[in-house]
PDB file of N, CA and C in Angstrom:
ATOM      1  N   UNK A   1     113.086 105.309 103.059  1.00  0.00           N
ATOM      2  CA  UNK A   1     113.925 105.244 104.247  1.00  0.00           C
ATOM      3  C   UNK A   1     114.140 103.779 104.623  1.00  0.00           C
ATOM      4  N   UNK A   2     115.195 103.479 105.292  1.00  0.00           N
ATOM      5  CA  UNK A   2     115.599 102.063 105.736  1.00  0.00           C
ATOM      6  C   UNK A   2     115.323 102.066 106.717  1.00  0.00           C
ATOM      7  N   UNK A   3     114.586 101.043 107.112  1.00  0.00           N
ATOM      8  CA  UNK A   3     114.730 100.732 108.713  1.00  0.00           C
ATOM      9  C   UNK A   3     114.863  99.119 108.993  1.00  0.00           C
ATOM     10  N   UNK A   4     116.500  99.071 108.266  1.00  0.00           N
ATOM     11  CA  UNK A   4     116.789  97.954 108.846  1.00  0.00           C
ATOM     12  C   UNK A   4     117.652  97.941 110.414  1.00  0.00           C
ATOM     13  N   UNK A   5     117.820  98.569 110.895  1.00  0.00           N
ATOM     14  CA  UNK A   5     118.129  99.115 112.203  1.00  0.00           C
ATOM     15  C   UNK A   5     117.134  98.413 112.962  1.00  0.00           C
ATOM     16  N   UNK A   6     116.087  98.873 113.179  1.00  0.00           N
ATOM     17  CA  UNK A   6     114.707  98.299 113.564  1.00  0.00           C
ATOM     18  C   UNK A   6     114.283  97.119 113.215  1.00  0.00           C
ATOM     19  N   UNK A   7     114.296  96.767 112.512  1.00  0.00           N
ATOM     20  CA  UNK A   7     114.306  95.433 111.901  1.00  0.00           C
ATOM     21  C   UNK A   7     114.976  94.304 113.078  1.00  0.00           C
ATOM     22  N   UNK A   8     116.113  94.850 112.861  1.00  0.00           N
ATOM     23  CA  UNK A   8     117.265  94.324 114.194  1.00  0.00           C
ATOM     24  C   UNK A   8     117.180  94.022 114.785  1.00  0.00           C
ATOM     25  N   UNK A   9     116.857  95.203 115.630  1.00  0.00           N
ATOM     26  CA  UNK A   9     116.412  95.234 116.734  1.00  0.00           C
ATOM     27  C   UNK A   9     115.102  94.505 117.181  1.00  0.00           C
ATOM     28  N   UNK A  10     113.918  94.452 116.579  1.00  0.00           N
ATOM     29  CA  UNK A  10     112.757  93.526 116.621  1.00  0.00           C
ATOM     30  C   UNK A  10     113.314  92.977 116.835  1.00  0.00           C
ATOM     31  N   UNK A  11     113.684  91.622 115.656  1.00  0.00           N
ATOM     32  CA  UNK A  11     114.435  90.549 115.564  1.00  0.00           C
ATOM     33  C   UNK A  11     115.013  89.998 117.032  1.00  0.00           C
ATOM     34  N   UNK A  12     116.304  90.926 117.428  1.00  0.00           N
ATOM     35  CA  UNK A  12     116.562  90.512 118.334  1.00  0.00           C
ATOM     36  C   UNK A  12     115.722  90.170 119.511  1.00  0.00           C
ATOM     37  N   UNK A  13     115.205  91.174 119.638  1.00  0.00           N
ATOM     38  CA  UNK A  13     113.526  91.333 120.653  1.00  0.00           C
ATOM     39  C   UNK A  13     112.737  89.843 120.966  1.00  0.00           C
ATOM     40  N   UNK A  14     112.796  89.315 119.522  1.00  0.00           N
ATOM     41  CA  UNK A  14     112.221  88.016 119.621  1.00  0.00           C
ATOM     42  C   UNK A  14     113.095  87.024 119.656  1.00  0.00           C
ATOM     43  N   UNK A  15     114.426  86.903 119.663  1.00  0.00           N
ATOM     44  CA  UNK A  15     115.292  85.921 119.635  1.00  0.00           C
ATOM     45  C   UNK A  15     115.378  85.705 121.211  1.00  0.00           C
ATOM     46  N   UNK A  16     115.263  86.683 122.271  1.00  0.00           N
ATOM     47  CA  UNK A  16     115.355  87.016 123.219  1.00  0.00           C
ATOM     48  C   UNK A  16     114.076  85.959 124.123  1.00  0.00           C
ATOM     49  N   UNK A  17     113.038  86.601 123.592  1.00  0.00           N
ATOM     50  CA  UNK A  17     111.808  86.156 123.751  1.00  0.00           C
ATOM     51  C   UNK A  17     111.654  84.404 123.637  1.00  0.00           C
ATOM     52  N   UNK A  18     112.261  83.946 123.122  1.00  0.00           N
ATOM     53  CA  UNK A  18     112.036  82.265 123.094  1.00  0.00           C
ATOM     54  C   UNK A  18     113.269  81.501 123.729  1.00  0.00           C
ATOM     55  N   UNK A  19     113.950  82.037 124.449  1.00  0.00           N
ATOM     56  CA  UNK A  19     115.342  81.864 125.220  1.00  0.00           C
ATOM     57  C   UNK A  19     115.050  81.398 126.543  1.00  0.00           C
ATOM     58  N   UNK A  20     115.541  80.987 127.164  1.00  0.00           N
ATOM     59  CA  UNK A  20     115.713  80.281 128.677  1.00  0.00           C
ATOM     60  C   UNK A  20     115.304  81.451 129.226  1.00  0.00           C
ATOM     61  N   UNK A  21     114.080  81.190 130.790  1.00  0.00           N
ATOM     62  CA  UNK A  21     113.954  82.050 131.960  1.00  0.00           C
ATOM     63  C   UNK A  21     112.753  81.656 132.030  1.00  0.00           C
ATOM     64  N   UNK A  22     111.832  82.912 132.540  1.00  0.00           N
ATOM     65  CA  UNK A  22     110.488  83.007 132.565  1.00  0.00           C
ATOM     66  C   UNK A  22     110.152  84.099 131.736  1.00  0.00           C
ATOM     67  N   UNK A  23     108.926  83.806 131.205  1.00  0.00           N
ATOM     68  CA  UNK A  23     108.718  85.226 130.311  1.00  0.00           C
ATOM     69  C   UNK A  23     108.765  86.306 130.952  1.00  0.00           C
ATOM     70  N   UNK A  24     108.632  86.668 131.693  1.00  0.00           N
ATOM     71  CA  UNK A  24     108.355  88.176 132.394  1.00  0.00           C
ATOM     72  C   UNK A  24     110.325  88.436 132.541  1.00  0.00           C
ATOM     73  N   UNK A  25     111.181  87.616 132.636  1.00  0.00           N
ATOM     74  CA  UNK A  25     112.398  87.702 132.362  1.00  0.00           C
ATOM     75  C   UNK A  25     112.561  87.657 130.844  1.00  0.00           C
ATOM     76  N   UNK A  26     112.361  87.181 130.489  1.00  0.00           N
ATOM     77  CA  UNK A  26     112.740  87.505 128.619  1.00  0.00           C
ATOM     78  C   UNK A  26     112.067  88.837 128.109  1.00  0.00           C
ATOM     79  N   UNK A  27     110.913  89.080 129.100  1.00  0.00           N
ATOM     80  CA  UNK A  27     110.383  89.997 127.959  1.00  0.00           C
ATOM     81  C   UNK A  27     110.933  91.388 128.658  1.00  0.00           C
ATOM     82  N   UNK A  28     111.663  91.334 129.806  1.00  0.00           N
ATOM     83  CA  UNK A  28     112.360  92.619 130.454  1.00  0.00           C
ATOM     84  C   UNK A  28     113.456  92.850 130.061  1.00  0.00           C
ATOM     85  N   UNK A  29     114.232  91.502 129.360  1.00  0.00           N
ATOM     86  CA  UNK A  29     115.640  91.795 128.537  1.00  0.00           C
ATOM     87  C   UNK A  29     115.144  92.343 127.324  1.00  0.00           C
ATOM     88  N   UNK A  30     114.430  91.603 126.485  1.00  0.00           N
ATOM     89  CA  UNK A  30     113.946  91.983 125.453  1.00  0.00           C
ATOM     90  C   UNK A  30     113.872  93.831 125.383  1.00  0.00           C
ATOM     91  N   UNK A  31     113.252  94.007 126.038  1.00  0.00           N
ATOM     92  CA  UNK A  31     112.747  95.811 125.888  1.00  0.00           C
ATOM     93  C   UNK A  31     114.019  96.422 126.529  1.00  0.00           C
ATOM     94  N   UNK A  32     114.743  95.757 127.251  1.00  0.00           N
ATOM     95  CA  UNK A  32     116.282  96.609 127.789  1.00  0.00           C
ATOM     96  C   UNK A  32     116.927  96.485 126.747  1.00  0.00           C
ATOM     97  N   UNK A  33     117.141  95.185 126.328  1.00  0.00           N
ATOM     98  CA  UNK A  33     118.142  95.248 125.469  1.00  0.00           C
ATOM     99  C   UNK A  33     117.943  95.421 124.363  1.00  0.00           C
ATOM    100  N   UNK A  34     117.217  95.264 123.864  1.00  0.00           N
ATOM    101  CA  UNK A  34     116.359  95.954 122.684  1.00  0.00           C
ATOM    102  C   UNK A  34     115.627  97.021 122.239  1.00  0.00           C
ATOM    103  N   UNK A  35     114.595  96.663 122.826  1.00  0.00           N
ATOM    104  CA  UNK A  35     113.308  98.070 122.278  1.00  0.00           C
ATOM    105  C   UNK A  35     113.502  99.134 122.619  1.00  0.00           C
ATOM    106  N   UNK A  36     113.717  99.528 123.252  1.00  0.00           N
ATOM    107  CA  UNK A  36     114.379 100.427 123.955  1.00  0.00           C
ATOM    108  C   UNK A  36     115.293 101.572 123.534  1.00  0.00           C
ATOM    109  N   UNK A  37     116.114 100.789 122.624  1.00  0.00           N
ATOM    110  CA  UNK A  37     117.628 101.496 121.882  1.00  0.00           C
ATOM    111  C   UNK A  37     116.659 102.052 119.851  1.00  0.00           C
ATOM    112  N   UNK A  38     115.444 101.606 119.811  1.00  0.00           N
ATOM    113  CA  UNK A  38     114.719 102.345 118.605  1.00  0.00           C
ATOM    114  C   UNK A  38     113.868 103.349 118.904  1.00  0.00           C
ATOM    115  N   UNK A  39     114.129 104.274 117.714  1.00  0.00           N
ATOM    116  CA  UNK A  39     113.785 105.399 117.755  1.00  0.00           C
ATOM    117  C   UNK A  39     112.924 105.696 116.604  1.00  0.00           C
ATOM    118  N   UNK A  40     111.546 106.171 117.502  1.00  0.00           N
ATOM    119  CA  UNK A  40     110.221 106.041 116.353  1.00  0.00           C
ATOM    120  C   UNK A  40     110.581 107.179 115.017  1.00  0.00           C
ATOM    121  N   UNK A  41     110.184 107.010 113.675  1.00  0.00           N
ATOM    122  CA  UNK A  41     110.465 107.453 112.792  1.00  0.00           C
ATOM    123  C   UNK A  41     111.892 107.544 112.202  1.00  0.00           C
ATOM    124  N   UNK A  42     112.905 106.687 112.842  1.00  0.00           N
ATOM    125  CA  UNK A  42     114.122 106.936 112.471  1.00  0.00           C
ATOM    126  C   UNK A  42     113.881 105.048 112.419  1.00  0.00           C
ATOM    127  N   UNK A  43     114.065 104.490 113.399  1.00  0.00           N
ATOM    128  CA  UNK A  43     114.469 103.459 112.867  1.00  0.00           C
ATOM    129  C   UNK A  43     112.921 102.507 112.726  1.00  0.00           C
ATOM    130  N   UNK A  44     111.715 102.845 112.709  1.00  0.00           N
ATOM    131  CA  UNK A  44     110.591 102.134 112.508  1.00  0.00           C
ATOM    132  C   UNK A  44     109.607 103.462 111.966  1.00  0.00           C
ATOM    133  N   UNK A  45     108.678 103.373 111.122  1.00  0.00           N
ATOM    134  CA  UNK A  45     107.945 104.191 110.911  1.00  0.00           C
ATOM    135  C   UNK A  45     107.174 104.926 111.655  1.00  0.00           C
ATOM    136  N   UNK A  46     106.640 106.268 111.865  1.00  0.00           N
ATOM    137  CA  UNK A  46     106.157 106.684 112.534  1.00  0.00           C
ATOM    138  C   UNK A  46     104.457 105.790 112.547  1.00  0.00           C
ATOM    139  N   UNK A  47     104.084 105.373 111.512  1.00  0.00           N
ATOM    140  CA  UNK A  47     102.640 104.896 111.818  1.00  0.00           C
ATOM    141  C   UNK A  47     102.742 103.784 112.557  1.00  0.00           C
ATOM    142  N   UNK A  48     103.243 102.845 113.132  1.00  0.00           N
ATOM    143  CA  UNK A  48     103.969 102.157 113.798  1.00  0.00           C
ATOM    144  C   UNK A  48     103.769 102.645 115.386  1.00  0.00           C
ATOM    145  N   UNK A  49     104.380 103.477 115.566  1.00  0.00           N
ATOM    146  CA  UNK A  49     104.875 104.857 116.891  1.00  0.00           C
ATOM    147  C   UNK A  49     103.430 104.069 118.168  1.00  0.00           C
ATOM    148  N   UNK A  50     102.789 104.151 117.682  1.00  0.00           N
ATOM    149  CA  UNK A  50     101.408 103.587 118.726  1.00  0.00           C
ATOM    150  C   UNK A  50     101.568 102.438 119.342  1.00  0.00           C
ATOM    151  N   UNK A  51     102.006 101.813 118.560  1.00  0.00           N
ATOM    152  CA  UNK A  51     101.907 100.270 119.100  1.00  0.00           C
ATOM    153  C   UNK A  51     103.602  99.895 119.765  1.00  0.00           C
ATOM    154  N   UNK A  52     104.135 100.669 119.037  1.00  0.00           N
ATOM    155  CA  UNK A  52     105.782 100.265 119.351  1.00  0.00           C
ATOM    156  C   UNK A  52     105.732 100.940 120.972  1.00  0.00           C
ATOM    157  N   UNK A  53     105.083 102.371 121.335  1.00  0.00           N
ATOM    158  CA  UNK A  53     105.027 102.651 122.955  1.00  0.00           C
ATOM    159  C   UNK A  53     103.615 102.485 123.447  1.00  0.00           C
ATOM    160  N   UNK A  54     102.702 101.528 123.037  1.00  0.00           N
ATOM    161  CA  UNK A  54     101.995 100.587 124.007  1.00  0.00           C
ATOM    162  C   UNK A  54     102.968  99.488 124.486  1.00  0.00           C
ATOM    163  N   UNK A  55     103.701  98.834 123.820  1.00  0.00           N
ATOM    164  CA  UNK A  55     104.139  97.833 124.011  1.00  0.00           C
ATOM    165  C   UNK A  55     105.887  98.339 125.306  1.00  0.00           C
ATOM    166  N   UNK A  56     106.224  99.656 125.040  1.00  0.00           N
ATOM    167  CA  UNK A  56     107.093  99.933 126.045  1.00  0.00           C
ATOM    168  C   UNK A  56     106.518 100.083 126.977  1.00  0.00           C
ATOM    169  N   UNK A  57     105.550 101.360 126.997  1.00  0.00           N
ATOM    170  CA  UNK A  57     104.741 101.865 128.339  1.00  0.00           C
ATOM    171  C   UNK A  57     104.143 100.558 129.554  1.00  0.00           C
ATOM    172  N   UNK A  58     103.309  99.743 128.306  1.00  0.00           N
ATOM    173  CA  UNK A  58     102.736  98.592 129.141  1.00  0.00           C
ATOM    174  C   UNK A  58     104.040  97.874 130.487  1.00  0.00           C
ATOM    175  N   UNK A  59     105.505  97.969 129.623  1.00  0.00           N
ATOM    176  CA  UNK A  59     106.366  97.113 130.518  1.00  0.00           C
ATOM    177  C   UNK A  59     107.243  98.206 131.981  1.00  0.00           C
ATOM    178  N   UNK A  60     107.265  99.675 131.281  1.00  0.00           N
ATOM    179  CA  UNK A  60     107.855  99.792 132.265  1.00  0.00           C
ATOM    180  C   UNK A  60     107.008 101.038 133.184  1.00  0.00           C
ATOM    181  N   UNK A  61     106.282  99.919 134.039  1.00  0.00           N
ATOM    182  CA  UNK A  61     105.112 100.444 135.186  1.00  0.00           C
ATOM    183  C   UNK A  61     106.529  99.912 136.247  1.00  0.00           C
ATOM    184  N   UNK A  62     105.726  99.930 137.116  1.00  0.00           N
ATOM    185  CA  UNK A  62     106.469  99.643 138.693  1.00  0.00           C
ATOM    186  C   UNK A  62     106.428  98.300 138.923  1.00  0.00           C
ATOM    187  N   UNK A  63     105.090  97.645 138.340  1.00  0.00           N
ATOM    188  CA  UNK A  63     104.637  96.678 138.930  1.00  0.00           C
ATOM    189  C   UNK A  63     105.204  95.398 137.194  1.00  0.00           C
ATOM    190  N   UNK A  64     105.337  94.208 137.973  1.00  0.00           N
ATOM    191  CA  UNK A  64     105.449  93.076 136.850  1.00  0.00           C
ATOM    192  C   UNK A  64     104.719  92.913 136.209  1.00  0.00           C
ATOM    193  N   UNK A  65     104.752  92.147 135.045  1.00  0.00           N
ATOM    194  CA  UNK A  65     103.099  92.026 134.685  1.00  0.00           C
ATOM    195  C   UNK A  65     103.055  90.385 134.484  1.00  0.00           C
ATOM    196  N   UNK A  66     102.368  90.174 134.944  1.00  0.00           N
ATOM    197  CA  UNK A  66     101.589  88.778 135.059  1.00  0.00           C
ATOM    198  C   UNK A  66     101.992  87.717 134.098  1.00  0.00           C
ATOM    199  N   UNK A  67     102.025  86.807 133.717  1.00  0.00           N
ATOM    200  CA  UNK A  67     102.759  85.719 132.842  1.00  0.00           C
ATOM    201  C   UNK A  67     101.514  85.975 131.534  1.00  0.00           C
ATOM    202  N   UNK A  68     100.361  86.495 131.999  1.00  0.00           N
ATOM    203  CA  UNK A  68      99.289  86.530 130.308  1.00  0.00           C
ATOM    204  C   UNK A  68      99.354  87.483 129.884  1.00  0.00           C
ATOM    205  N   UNK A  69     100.041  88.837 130.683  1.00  0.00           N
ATOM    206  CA  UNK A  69     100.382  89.810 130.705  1.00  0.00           C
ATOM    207  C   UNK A  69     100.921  90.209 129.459  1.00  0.00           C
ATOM    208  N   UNK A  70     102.423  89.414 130.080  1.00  0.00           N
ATOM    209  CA  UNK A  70     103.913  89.178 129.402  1.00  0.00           C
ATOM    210  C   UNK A  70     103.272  88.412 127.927  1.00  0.00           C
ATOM    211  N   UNK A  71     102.743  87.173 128.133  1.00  0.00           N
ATOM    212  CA  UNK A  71     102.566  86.773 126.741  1.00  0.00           C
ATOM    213  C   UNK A  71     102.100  87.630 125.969  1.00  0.00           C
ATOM    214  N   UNK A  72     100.924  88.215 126.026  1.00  0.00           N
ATOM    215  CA  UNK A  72     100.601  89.540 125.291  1.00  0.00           C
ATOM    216  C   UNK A  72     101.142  90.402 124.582  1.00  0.00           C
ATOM    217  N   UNK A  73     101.967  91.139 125.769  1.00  0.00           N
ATOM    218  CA  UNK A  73     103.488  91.999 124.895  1.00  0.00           C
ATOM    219  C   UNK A  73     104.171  91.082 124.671  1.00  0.00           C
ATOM    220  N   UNK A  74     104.571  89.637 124.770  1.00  0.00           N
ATOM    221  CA  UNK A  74     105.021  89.334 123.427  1.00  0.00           C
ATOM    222  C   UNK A  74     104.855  88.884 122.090  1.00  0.00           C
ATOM    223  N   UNK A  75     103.453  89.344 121.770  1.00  0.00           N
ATOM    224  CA  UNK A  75     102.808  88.435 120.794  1.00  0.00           C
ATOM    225  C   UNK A  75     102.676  89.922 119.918  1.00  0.00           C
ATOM    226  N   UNK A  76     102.746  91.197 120.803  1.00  0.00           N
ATOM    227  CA  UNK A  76     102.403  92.429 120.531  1.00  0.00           C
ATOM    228  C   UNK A  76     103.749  92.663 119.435  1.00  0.00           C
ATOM    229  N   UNK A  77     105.028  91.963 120.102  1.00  0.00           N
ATOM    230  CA  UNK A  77     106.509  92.069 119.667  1.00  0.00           C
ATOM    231  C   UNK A  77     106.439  91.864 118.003  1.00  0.00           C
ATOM    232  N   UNK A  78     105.925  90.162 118.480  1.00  0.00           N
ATOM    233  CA  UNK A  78     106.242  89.834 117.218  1.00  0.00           C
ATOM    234  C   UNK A  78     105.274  90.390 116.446  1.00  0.00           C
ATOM    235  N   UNK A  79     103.884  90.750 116.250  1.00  0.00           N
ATOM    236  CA  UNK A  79     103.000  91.266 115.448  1.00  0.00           C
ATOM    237  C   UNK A  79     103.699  93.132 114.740  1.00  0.00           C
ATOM    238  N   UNK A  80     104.606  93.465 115.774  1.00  0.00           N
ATOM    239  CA  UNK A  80     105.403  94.592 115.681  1.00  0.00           C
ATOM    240  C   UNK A  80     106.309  94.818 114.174  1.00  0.00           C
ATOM    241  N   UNK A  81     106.742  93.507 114.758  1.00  0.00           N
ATOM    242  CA  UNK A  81     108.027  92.962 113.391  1.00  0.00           C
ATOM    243  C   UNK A  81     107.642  92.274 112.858  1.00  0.00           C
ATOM    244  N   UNK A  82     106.655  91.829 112.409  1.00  0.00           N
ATOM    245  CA  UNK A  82     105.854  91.357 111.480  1.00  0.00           C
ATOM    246  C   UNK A  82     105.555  92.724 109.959  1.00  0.00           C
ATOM    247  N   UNK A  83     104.719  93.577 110.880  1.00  0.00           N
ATOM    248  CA  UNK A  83     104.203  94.480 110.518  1.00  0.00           C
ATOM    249  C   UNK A  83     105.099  95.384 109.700  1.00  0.00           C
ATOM    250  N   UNK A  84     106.227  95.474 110.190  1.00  0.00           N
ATOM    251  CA  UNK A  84     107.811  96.525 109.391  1.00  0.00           C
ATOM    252  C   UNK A  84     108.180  95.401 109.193  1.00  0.00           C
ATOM    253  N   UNK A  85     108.091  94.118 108.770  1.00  0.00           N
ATOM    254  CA  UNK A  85     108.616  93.482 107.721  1.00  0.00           C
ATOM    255  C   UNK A  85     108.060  93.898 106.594  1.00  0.00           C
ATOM    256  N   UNK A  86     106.931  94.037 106.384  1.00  0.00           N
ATOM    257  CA  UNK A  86     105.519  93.838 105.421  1.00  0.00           C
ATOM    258  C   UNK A  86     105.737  95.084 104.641  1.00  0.00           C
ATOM    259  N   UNK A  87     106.138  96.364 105.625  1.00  0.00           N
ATOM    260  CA  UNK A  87     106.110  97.772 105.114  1.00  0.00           C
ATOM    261  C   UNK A  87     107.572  98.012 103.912  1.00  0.00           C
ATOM    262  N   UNK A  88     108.642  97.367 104.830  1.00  0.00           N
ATOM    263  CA  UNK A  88     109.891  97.192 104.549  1.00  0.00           C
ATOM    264  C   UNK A  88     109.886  96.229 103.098  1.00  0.00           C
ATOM    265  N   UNK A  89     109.382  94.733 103.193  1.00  0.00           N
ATOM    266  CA  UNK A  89     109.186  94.199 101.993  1.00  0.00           C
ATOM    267  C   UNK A  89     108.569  95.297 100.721  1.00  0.00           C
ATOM    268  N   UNK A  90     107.347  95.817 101.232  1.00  0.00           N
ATOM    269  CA  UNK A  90     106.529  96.365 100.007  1.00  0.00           C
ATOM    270  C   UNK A  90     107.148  97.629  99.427  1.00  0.00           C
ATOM    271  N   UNK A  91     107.744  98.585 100.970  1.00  0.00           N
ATOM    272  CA  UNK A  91     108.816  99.360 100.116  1.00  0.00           C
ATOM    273  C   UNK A  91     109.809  99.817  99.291  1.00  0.00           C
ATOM    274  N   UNK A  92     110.221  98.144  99.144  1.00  0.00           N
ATOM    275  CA  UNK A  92     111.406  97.880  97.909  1.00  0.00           C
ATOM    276  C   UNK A  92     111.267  96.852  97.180  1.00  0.00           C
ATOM    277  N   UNK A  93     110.040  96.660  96.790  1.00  0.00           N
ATOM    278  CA  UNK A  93     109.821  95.252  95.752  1.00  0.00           C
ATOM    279  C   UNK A  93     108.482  96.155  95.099  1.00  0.00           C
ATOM    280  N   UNK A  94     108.672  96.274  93.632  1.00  0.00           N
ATOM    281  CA  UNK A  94     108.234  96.962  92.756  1.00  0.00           C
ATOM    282  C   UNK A  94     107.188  96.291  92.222  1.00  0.00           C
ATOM    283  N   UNK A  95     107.485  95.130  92.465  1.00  0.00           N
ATOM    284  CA  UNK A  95     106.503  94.189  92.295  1.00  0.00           C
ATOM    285  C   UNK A  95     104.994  94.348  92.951  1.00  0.00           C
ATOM    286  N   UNK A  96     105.385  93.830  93.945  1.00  0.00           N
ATOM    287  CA  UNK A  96     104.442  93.873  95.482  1.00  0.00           C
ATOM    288  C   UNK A  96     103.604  95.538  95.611  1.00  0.00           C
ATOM    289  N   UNK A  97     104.266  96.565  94.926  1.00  0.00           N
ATOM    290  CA  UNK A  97     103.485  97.788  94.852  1.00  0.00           C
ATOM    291  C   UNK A  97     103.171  98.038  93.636  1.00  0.00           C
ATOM    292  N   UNK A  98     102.870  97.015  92.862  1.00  0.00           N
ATOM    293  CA  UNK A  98     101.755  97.732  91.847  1.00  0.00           C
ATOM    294  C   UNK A  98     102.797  97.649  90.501  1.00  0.00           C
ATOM    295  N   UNK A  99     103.332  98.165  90.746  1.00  0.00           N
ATOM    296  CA  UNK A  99     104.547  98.816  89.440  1.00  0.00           C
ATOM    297  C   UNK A  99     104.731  98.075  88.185  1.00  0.00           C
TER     298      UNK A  99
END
């Protein structure tokens, strides 16, 4: 399965993330405009699914979350898309799996 959709979307997630504001503003666009619009097992793997809605749930409480907060989920981001890079690389390089 492809999930370059997700991919994308990460991506964008973090392009977002190192942009003008305050983090607790980047990282609320980030998950609006981003995370938000992926859909576990369609566009990111389901083993994934855990960490992809810790990282939503954590943001949308009532309350802000704190600037070490925010760094957190965003370190959570990029470790996110890190992670479905790795899956994504090894899934189509024949190499990298053994073959």
């Amino acid at each position: 399965m492809s999930y370059i959709y997700g991919m994308e979307k990460l991506h964008m997630a973090i392009m977002n993330l190192v942009g003008p504001g305050s983090m607790q503003s980047r990282l609320k666009n980030a998950i609006n405009s981003h995370l938000l619009h992926i859909s576990v097992g369609t566009d990111i793997p389901k083993e994934l699914g855990k960490e992809y809605f810790e990282i939503i749930n954590s943001l949308t409480k009532n309350e802000a979350p704190s600037e070490i907060d925010a760094e957190h989920c965003a370190q959570k981001i990029v470790g996110l898309h890190e992670k479905l890079s790795q899956l994504v690389h090894y899934s189509h390089n024949p190499v990298a799996k053994g073959l």
